[in-house]
PDB file of N, CA and C in Angstrom:
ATOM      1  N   UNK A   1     243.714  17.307  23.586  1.00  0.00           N
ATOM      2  CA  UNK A   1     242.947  18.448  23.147  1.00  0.00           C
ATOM      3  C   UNK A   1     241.512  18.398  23.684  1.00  0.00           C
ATOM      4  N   UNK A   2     240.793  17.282  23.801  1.00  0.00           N
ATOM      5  CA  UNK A   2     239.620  17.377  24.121  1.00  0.00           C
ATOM      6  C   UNK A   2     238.966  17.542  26.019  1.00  0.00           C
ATOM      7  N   UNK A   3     240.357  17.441  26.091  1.00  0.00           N
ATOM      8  CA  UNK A   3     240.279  17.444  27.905  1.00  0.00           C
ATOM      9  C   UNK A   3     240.383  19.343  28.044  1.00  0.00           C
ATOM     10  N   UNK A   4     241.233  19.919  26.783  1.00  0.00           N
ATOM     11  CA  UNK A   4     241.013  21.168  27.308  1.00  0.00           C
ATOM     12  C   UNK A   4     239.565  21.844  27.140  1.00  0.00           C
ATOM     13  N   UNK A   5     238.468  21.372  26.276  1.00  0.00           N
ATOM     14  CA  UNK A   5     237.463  21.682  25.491  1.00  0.00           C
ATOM     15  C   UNK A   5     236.471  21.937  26.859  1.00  0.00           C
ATOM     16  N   UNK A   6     236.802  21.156  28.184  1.00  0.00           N
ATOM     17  CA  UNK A   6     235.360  21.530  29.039  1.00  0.00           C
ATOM     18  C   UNK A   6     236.138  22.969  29.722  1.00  0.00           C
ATOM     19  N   UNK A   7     237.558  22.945  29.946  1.00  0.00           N
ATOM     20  CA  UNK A   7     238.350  24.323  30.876  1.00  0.00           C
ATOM     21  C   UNK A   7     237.948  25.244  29.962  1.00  0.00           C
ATOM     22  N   UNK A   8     237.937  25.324  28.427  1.00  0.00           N
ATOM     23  CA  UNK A   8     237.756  26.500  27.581  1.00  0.00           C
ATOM     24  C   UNK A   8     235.865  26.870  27.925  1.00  0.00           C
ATOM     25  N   UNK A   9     235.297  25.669  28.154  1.00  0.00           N
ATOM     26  CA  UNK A   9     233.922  26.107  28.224  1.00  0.00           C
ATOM     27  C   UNK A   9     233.322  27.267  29.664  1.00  0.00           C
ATOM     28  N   UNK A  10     234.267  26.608  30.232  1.00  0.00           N
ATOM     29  CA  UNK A  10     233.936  27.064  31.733  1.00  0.00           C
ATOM     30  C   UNK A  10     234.495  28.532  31.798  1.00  0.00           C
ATOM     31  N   UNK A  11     235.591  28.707  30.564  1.00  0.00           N
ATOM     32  CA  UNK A  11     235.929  30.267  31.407  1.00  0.00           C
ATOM     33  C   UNK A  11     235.365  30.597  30.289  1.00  0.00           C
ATOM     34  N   UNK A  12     234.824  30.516  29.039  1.00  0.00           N
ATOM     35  CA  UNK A  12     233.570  31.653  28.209  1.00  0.00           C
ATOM     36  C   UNK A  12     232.539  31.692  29.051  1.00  0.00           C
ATOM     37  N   UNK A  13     232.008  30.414  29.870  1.00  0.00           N
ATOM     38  CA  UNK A  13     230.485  31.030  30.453  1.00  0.00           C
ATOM     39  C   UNK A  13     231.294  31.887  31.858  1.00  0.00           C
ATOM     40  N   UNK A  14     232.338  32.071  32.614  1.00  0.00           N
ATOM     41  CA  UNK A  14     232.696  32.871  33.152  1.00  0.00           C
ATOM     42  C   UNK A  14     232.212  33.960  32.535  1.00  0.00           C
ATOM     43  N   UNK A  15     233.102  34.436  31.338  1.00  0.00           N
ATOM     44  CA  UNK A  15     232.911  35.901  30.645  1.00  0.00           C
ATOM     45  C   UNK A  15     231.427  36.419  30.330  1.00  0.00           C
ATOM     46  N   UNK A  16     231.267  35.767  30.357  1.00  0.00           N
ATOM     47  CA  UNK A  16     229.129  36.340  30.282  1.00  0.00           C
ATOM     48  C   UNK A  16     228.811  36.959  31.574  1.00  0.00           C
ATOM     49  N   UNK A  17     228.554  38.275  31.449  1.00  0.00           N
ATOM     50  CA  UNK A  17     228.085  39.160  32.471  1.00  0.00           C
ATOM     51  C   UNK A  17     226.326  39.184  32.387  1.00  0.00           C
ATOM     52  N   UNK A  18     225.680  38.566  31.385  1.00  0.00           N
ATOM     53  CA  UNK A  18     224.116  38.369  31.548  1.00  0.00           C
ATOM     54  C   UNK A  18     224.178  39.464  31.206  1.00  0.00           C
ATOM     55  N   UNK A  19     224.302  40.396  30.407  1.00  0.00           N
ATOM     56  CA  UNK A  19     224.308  41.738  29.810  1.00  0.00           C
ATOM     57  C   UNK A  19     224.030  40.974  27.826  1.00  0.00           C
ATOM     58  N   UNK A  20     224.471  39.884  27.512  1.00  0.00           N
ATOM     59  CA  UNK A  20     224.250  40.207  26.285  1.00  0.00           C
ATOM     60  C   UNK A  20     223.137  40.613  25.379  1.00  0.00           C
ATOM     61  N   UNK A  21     223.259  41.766  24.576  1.00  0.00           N
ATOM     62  CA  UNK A  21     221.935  41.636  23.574  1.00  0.00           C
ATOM     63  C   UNK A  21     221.516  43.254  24.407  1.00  0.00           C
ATOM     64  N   UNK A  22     222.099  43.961  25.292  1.00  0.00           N
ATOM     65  CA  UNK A  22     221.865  45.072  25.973  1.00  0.00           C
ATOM     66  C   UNK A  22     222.238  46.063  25.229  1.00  0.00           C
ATOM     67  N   UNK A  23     221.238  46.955  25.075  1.00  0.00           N
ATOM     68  CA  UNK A  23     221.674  48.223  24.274  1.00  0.00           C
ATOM     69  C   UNK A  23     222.263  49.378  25.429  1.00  0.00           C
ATOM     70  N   UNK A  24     223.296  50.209  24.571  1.00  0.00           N
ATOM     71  CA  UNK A  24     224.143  50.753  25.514  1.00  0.00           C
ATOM     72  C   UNK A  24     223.165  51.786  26.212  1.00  0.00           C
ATOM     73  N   UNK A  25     223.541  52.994  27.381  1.00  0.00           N
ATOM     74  CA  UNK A  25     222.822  53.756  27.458  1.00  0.00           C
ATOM     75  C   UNK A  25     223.032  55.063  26.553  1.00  0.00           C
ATOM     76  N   UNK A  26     222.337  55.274  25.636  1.00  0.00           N
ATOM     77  CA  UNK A  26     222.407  56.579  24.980  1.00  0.00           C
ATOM     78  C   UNK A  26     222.372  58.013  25.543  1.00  0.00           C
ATOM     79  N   UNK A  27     221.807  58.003  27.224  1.00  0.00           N
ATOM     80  CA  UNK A  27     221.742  59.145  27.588  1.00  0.00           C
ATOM     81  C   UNK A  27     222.912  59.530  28.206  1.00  0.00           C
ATOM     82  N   UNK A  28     223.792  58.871  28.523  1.00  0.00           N
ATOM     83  CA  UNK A  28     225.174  59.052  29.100  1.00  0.00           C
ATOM     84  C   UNK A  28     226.161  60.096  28.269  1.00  0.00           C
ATOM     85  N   UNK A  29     226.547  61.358  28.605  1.00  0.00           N
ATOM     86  CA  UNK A  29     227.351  62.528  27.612  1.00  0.00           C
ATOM     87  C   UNK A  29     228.728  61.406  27.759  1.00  0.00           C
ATOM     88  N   UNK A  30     229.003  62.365  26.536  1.00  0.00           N
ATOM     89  CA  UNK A  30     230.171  61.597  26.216  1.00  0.00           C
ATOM     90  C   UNK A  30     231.008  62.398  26.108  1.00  0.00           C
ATOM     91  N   UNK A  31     232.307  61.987  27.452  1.00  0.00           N
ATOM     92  CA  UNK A  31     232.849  62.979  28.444  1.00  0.00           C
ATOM     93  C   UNK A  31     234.292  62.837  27.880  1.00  0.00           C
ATOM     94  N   UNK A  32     234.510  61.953  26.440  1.00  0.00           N
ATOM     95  CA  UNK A  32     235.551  62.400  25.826  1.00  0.00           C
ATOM     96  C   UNK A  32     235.975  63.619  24.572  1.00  0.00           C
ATOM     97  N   UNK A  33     234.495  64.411  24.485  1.00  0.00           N
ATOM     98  CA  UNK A  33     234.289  65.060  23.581  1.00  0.00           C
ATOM     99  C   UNK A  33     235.792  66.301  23.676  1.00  0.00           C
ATOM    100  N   UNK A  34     236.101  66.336  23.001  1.00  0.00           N
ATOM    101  CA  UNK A  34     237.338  67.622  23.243  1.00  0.00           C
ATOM    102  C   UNK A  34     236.639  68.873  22.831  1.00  0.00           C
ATOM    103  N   UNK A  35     236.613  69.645  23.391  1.00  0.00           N
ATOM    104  CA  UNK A  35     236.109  71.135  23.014  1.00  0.00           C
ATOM    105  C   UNK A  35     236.525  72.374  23.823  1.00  0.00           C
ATOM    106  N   UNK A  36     237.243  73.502  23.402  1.00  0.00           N
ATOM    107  CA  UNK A  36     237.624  74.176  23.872  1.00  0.00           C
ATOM    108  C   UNK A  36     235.956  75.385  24.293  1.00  0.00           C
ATOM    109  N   UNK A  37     235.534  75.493  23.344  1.00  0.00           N
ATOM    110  CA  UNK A  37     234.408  76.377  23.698  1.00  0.00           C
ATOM    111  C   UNK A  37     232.908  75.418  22.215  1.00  0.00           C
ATOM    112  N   UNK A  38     232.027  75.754  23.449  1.00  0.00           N
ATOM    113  CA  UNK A  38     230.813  74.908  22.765  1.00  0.00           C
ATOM    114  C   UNK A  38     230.875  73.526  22.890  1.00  0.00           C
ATOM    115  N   UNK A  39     229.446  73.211  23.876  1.00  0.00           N
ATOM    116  CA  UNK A  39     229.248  71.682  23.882  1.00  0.00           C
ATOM    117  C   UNK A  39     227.917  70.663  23.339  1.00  0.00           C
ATOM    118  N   UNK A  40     227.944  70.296  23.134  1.00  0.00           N
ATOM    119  CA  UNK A  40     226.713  69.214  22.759  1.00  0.00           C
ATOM    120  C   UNK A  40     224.730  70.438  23.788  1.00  0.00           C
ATOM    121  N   UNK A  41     224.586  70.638  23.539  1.00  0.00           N
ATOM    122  CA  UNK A  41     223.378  71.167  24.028  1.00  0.00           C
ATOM    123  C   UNK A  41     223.234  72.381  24.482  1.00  0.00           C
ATOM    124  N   UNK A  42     224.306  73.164  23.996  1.00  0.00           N
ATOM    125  CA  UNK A  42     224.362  74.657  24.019  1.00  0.00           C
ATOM    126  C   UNK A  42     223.675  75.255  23.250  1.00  0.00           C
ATOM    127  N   UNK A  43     222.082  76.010  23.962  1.00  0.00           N
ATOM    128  CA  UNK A  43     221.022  76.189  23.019  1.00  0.00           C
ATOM    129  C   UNK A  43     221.685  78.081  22.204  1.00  0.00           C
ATOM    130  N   UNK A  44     222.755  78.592  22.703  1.00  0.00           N
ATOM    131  CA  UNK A  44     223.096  79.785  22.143  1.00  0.00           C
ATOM    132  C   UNK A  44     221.871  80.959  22.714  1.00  0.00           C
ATOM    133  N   UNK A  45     221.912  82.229  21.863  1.00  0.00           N
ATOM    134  CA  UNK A  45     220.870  82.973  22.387  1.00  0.00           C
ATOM    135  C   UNK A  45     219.786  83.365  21.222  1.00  0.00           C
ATOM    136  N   UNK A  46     219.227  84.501  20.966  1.00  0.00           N
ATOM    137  CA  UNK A  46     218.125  84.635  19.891  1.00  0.00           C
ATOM    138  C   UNK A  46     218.710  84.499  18.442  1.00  0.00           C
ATOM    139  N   UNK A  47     219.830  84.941  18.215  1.00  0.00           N
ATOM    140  CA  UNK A  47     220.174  84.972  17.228  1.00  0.00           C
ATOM    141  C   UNK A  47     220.819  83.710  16.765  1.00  0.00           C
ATOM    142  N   UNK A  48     221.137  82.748  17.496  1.00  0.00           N
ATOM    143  CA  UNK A  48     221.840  81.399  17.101  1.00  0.00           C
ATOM    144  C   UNK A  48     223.265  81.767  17.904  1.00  0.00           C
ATOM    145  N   UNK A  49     223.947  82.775  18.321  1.00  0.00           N
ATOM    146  CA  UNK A  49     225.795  82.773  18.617  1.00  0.00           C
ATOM    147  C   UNK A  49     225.763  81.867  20.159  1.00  0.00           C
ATOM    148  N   UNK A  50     226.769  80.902  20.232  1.00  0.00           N
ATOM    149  CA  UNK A  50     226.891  79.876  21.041  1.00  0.00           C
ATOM    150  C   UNK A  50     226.279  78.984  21.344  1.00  0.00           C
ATOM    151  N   UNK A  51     225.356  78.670  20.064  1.00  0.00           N
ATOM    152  CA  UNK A  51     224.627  77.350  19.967  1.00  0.00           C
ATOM    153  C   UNK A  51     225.437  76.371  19.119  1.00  0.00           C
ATOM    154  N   UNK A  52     225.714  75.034  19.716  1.00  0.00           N
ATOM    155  CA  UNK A  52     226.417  73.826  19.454  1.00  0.00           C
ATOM    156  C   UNK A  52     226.251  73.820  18.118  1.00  0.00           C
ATOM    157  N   UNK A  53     227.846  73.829  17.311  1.00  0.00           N
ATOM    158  CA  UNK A  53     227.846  72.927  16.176  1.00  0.00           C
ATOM    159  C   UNK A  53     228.663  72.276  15.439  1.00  0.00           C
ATOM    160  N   UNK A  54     228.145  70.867  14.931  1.00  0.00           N
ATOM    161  CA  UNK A  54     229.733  70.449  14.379  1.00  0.00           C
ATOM    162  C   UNK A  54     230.031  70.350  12.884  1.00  0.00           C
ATOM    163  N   UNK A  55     228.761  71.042  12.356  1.00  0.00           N
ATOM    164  CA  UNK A  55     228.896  71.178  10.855  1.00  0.00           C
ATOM    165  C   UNK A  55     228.030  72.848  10.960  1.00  0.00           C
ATOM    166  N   UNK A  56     228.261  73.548   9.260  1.00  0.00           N
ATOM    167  CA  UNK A  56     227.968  74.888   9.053  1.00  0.00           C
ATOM    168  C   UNK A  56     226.509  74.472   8.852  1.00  0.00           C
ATOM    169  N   UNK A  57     225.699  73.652   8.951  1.00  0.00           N
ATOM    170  CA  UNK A  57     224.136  73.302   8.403  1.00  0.00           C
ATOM    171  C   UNK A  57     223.295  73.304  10.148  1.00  0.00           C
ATOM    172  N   UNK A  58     224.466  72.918  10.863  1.00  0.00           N
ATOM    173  CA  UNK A  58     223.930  73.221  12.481  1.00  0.00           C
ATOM    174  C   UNK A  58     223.398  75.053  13.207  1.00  0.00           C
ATOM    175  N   UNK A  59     223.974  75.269  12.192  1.00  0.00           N
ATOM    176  CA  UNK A  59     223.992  76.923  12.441  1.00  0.00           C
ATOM    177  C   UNK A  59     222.806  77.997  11.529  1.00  0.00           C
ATOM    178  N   UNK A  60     222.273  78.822  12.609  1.00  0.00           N
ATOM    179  CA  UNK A  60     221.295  79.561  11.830  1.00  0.00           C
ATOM    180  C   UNK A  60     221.713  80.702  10.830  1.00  0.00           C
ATOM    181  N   UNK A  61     221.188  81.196   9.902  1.00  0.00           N
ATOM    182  CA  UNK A  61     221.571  81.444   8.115  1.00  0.00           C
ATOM    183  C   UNK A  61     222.351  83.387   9.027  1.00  0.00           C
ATOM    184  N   UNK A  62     222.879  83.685   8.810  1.00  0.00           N
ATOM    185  CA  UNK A  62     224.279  84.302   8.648  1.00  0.00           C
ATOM    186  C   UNK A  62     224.878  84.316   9.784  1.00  0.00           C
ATOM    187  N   UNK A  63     224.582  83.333  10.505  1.00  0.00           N
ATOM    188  CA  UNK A  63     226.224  82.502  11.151  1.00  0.00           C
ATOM    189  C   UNK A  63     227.003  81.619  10.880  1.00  0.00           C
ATOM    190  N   UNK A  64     227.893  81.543  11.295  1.00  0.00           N
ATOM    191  CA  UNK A  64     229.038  80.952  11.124  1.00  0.00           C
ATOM    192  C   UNK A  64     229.415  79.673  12.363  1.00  0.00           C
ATOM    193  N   UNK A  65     229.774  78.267  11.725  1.00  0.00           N
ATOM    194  CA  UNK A  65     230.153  77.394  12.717  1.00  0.00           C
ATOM    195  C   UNK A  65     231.426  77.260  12.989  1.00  0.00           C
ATOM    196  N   UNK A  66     232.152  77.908  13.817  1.00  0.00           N
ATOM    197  CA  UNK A  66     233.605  78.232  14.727  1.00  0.00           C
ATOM    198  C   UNK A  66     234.195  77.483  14.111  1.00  0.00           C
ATOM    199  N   UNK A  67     233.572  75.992  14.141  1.00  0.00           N
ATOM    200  CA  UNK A  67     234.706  74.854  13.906  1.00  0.00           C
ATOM    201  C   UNK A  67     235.107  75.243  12.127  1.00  0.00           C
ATOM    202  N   UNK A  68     234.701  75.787  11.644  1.00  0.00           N
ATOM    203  CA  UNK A  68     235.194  75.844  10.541  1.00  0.00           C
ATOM    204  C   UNK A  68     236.670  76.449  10.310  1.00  0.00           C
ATOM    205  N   UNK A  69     237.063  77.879  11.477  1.00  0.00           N
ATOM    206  CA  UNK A  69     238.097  77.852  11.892  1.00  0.00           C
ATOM    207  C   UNK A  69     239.037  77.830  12.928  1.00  0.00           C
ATOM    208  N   UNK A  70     238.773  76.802  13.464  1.00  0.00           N
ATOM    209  CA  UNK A  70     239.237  76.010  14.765  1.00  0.00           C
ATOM    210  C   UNK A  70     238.698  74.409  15.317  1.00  0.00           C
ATOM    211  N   UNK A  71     239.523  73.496  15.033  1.00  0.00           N
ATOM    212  CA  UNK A  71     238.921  72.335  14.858  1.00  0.00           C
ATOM    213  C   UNK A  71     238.126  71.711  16.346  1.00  0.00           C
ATOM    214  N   UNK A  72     239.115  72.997  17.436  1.00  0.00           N
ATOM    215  CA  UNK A  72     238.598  72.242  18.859  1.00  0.00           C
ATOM    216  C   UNK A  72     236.988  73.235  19.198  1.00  0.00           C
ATOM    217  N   UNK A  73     236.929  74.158  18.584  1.00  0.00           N
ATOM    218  CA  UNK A  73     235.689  75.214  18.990  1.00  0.00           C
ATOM    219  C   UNK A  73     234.131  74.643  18.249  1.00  0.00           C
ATOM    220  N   UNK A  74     232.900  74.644  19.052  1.00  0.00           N
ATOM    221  CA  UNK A  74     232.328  74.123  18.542  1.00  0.00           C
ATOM    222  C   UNK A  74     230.739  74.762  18.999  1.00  0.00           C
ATOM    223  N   UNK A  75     231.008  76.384  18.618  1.00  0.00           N
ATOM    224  CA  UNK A  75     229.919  77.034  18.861  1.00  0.00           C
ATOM    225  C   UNK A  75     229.409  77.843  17.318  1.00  0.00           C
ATOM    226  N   UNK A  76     228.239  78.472  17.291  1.00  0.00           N
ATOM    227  CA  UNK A  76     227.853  79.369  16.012  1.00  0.00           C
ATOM    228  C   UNK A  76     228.313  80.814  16.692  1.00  0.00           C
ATOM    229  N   UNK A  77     228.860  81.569  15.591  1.00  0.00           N
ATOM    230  CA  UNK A  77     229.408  82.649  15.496  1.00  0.00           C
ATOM    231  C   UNK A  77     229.388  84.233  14.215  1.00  0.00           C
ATOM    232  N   UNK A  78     229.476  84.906  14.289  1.00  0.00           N
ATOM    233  CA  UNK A  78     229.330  85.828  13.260  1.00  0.00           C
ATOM    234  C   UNK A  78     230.120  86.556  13.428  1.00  0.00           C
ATOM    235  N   UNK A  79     230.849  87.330  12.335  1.00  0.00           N
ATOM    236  CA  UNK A  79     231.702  88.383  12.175  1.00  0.00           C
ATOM    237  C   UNK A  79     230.845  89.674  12.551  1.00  0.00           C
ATOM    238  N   UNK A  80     231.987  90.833  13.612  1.00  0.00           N
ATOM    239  CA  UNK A  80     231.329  91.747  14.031  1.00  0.00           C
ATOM    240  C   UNK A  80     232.486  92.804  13.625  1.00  0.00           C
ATOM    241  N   UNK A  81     232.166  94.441  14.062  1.00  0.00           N
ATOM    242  CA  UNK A  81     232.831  95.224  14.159  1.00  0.00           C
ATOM    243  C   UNK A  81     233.277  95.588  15.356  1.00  0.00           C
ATOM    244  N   UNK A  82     232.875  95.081  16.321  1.00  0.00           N
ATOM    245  CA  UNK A  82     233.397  95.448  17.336  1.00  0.00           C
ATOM    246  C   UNK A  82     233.244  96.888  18.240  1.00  0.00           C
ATOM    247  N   UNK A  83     234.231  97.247  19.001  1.00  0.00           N
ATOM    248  CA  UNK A  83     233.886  98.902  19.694  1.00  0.00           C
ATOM    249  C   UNK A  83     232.439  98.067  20.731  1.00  0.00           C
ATOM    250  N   UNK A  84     231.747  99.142  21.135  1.00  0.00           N
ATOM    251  CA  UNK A  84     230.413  99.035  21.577  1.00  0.00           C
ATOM    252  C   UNK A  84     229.390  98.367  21.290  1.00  0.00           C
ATOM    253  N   UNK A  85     229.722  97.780  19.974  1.00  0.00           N
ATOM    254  CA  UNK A  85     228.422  97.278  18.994  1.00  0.00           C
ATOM    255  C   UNK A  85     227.963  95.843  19.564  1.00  0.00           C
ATOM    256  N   UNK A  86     228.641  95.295  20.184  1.00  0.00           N
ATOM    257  CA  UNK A  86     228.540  94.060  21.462  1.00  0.00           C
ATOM    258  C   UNK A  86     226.627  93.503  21.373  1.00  0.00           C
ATOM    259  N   UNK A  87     226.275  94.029  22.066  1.00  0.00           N
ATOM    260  CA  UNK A  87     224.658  93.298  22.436  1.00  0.00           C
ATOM    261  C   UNK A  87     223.797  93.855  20.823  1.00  0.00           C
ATOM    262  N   UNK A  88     224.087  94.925  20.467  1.00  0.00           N
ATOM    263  CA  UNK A  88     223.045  95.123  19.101  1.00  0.00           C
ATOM    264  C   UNK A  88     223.570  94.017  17.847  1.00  0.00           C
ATOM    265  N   UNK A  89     224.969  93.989  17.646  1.00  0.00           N
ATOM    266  CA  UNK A  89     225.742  93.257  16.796  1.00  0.00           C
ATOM    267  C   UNK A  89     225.040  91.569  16.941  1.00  0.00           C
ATOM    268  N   UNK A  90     226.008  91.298  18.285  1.00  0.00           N
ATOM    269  CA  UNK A  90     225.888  89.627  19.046  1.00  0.00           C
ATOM    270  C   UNK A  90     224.117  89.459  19.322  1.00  0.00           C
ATOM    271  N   UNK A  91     223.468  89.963  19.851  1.00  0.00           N
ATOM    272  CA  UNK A  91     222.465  89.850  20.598  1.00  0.00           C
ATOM    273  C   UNK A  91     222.758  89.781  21.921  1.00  0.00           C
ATOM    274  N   UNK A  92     222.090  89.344  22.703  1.00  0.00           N
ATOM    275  CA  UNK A  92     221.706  89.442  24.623  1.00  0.00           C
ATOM    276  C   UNK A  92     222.955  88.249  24.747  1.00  0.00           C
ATOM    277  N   UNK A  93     223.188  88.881  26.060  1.00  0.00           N
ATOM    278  CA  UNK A  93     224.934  87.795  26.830  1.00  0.00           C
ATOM    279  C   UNK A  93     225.859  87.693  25.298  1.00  0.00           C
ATOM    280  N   UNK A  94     225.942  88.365  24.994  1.00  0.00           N
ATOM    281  CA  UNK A  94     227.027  88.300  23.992  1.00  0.00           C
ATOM    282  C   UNK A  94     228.226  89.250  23.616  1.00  0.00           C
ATOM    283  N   UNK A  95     228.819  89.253  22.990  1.00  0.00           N
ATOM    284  CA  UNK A  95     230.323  90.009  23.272  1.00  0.00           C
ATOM    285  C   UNK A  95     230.897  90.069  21.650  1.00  0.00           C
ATOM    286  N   UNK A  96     231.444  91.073  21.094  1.00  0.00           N
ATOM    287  CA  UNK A  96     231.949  90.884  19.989  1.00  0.00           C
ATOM    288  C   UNK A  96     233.085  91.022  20.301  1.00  0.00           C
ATOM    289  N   UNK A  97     234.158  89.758  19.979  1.00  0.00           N
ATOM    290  CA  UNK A  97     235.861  89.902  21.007  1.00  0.00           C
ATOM    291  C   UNK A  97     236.616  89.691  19.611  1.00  0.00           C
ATOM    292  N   UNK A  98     237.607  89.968  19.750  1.00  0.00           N
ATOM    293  CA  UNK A  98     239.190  89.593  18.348  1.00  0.00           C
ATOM    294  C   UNK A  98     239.904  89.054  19.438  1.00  0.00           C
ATOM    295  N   UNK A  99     240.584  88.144  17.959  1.00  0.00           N
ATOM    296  CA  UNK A  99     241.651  87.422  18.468  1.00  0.00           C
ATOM    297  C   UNK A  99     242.419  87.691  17.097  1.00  0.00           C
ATOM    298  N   UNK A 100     243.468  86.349  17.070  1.00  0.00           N
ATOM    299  CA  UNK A 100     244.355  86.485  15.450  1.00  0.00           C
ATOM    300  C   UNK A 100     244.030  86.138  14.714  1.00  0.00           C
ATOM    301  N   UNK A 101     242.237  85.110  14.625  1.00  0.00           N
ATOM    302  CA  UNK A 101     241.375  85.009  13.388  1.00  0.00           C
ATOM    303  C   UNK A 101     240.274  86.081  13.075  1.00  0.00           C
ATOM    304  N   UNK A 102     240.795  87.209  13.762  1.00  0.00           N
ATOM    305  CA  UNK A 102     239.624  88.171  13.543  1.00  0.00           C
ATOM    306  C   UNK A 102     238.743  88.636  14.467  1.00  0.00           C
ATOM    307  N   UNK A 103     237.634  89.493  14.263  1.00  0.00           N
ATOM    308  CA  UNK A 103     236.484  89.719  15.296  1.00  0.00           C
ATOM    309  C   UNK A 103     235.265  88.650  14.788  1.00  0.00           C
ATOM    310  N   UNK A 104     234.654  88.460  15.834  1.00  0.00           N
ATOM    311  CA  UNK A 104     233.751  87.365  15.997  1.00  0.00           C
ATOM    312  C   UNK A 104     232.686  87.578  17.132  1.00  0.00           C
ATOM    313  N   UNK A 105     231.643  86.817  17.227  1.00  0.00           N
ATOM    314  CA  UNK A 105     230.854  87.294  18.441  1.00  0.00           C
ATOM    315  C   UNK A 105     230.717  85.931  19.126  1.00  0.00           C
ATOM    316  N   UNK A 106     230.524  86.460  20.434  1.00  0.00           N
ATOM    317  CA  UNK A 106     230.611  84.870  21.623  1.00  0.00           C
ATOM    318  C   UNK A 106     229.791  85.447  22.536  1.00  0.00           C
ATOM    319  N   UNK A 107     229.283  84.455  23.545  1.00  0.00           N
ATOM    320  CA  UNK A 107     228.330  84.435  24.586  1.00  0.00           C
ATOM    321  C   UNK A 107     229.623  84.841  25.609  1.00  0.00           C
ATOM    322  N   UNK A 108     229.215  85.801  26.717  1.00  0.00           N
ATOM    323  CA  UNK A 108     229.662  86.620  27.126  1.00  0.00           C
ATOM    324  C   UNK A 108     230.006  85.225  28.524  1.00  0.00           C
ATOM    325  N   UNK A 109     229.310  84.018  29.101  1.00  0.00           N
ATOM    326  CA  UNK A 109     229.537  83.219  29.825  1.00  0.00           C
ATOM    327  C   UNK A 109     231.357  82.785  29.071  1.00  0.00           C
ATOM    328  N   UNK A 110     231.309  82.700  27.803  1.00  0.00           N
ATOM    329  CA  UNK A 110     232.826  82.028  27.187  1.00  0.00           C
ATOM    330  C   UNK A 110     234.164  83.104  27.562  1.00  0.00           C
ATOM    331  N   UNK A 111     233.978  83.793  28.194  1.00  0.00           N
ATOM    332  CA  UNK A 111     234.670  85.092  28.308  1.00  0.00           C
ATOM    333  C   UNK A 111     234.874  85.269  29.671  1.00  0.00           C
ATOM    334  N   UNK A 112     234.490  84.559  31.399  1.00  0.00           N
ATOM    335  CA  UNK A 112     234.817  84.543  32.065  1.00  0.00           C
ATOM    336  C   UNK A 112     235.249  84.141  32.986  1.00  0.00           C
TER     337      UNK A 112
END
């Protein structure tokens, strides 16, 4: 046993890359995020619609955070009427679109 004690020493100081005690890099995105629409630094437009969020407290006061119904979507949103009402409804680059959860408003970039 004690003859293996210097081979075990030699391959731990192998495994030392001189990295220990290194903090990771925090600025690196993290490119496993799953998201169908809305990402980490999506500033949205005046009104808050397509600004990043992953809770309803991320979102400005009568919008709505997507993910609440859709676990992969991760933009702010508001219920619209739709027709024409598009840019007065949404605000600027924005779109009031339906789907089978309803009408909603989105940044008009998510739409092409």
């Amino acid at each position: 046993m004690l003859r293996l004690l210097p081979l075990l020493m030699l391959l731990l100081a192998a495994c030392d890359d001189g990295n220990a005690g290194s903090t990771p890099d925090l600025a690196t995105p993290d490119l496993t995020f799953k998201s169908n629409c809305g990402h980490p630094g999506d500033v949205g437009n005046s009104l808050g619609i397509g600004k990043f969020c992953e809770h309803q407290s991320d979102c400005p006061s009568k919008t709505l955070c997507s993910q609440l119904g859709d676990p992969d979507n991760f933009f702010c949103t508001k219920l619209c009427a739709g027709g024409d009402a598009g840019a007065d409804e949404c605000g600027e680059n924005a779109v009031c679109a339906c789907d089978s959860n309803g009408r909603g408003c989105g940044l008009l970039s998510n739409y092409v």
